[in-house]
C-alpha atoms as a PDB file:
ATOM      1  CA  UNK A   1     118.628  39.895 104.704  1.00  0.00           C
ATOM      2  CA  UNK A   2     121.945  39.333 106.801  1.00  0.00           C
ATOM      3  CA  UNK A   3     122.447  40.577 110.086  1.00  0.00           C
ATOM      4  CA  UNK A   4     124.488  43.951 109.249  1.00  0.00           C
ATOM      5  CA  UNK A   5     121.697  44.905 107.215  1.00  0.00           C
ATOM      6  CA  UNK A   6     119.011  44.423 109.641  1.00  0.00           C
ATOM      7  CA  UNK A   7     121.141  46.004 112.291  1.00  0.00           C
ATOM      8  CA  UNK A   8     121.774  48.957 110.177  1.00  0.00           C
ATOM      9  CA  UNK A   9     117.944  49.694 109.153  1.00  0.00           C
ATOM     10  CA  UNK A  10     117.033  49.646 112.552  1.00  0.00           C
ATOM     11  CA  UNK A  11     119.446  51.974 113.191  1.00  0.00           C
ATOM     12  CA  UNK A  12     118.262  54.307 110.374  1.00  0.00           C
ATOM     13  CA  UNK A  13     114.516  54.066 111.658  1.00  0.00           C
ATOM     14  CA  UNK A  14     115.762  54.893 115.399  1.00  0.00           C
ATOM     15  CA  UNK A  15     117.583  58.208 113.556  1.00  0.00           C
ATOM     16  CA  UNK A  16     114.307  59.271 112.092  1.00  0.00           C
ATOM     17  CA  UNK A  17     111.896  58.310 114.921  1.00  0.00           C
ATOM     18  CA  UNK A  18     114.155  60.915 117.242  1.00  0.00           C
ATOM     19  CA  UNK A  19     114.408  63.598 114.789  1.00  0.00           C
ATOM     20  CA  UNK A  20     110.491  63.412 114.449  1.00  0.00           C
ATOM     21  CA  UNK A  21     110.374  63.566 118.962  1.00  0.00           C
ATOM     22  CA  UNK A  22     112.729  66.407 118.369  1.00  0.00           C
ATOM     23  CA  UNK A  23     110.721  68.489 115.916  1.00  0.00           C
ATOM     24  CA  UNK A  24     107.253  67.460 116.701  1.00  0.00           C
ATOM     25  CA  UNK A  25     107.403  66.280 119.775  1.00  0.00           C
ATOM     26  CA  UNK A  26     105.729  69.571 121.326  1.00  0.00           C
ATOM     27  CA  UNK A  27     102.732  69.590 118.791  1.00  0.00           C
ATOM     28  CA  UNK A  28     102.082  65.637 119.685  1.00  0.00           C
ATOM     29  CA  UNK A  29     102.327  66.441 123.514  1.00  0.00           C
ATOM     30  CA  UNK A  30      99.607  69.160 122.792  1.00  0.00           C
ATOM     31  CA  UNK A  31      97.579  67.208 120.345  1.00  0.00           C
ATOM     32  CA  UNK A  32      97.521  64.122 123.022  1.00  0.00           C
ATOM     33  CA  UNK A  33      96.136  66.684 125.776  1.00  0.00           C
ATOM     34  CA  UNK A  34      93.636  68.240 123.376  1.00  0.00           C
ATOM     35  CA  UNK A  35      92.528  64.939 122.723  1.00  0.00           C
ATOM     36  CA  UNK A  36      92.305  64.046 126.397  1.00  0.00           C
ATOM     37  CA  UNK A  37      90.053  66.809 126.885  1.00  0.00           C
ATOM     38  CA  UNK A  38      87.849  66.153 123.923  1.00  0.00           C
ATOM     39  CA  UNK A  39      87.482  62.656 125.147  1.00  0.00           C
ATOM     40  CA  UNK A  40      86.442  63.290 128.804  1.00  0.00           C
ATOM     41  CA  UNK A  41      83.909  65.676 127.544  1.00  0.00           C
ATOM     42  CA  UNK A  42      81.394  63.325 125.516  1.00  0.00           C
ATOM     43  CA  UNK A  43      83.672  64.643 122.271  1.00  0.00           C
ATOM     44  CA  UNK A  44      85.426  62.008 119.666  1.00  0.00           C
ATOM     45  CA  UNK A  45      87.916  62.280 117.022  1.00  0.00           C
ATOM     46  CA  UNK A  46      87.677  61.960 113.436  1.00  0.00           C
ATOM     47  CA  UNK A  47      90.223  60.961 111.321  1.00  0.00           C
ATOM     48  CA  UNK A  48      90.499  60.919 107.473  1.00  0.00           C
ATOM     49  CA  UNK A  49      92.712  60.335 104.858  1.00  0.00           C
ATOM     50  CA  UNK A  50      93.713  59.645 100.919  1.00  0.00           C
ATOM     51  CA  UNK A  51      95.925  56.740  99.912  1.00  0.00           C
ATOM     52  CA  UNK A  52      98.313  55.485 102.740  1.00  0.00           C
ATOM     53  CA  UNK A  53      97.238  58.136 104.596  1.00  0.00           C
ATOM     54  CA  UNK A  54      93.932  56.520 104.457  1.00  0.00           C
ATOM     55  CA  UNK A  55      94.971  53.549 105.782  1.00  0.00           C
ATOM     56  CA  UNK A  56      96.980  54.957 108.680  1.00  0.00           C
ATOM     57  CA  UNK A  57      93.836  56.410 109.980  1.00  0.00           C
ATOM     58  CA  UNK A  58      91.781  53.631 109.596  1.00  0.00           C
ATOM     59  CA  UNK A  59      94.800  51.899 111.596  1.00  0.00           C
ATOM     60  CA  UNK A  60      94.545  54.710 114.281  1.00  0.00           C
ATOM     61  CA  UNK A  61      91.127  54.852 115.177  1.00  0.00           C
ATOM     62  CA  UNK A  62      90.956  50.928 115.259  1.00  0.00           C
ATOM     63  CA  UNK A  63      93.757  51.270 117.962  1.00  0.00           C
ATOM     64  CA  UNK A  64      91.781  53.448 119.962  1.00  0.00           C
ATOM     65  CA  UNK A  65      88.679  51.224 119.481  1.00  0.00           C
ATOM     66  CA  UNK A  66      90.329  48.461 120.589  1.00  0.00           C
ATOM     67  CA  UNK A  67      92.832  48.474 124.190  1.00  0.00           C
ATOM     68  CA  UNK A  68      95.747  46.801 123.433  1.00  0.00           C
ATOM     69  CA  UNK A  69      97.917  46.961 126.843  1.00  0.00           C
ATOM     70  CA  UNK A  70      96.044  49.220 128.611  1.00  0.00           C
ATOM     71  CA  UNK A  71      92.867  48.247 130.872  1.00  0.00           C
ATOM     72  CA  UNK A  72      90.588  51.241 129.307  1.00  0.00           C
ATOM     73  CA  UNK A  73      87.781  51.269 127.371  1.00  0.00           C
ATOM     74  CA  UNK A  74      87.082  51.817 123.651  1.00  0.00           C
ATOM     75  CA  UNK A  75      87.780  55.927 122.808  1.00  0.00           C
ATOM     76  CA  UNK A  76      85.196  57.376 120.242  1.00  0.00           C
ATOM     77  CA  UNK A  77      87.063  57.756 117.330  1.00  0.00           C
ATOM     78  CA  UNK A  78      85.935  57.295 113.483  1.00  0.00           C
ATOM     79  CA  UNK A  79      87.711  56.833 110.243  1.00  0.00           C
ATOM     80  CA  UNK A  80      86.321  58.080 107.266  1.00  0.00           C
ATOM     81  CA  UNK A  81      87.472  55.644 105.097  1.00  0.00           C
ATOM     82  CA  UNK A  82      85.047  53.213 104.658  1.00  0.00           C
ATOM     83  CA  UNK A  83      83.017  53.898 102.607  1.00  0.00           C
ATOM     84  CA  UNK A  84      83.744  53.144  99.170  1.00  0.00           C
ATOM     85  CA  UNK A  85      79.955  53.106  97.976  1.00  0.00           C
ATOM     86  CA  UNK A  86      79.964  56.746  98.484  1.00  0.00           C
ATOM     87  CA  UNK A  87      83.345  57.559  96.905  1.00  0.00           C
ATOM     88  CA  UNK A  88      81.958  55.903  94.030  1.00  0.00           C
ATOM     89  CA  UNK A  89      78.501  57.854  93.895  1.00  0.00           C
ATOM     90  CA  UNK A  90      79.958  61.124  94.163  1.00  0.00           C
ATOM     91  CA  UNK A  91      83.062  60.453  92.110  1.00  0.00           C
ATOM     92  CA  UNK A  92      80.144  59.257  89.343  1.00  0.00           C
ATOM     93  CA  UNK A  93      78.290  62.584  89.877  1.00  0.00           C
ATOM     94  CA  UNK A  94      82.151  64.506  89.777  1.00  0.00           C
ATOM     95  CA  UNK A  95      81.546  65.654  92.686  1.00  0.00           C
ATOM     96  CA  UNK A  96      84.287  63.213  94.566  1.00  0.00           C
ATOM     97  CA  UNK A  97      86.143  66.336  96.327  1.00  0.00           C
ATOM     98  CA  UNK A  98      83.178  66.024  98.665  1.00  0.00           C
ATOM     99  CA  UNK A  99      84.209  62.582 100.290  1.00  0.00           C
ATOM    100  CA  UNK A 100      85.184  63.876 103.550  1.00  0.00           C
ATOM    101  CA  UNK A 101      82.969  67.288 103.599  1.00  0.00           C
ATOM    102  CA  UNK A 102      79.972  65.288 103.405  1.00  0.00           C
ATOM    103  CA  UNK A 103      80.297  62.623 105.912  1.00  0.00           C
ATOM    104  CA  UNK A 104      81.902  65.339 108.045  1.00  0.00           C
ATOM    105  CA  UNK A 105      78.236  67.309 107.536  1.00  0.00           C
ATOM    106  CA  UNK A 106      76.486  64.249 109.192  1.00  0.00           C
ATOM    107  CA  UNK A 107      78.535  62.795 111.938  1.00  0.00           C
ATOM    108  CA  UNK A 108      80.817  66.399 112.917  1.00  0.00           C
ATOM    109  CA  UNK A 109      79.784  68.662 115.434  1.00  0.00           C
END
């Protein structure tokens, strides 16, 4: 990849990361306080996901398991993503649109 075309992706990726601030940017400030809250009372956050979706929340609750830059300590947050033995039960029974619903059952509140 030559220089212009590195240059000009980045470029591209800057365009869409400030139309996303620009239209979202509201709900994010609002779903970062919410979370705040939920955190400093005893709460945690679940996240879930199919396909790549999937694997960005498995991404973002390992973030806030782990610190990175920040002195703080591991966040409660969970990914329902792991568990593939149960997809496969349930998707054996055809009763796979109950992934989510049923781990939800047991670890929600």
């Amino acid at each position: 990849m030559n220089t212009d075309r590195i240059a000009q992706s980045l470029i591209s990726h800057q365009a869409v990361l400030e139309g996303a601030i620009q239209k979202y940017g509201a709900a994010m400030h609002q779903l970062a306080q919410r979370s705040v809250e939920v955190f400093n009372n005893g709460g945690r956050l679940i996240l879930m996901g199919s396909g790549q979706m999937g694997a960005g929340a498995d991404l973002t609750a390992s973030l806030f398991n782990f610190r990175l830059s920040l002195d703080r300590p591991p966040l409660p947050v969970l990914s329902l993503n792991h568990d593939p033995l149960l997809a496969l039960a349930l998707c054996r029974e055809e009763l796979g649109r109950q992934y989510f619903s049923r781990q939800l059952r047991v670890l929600g509140s």
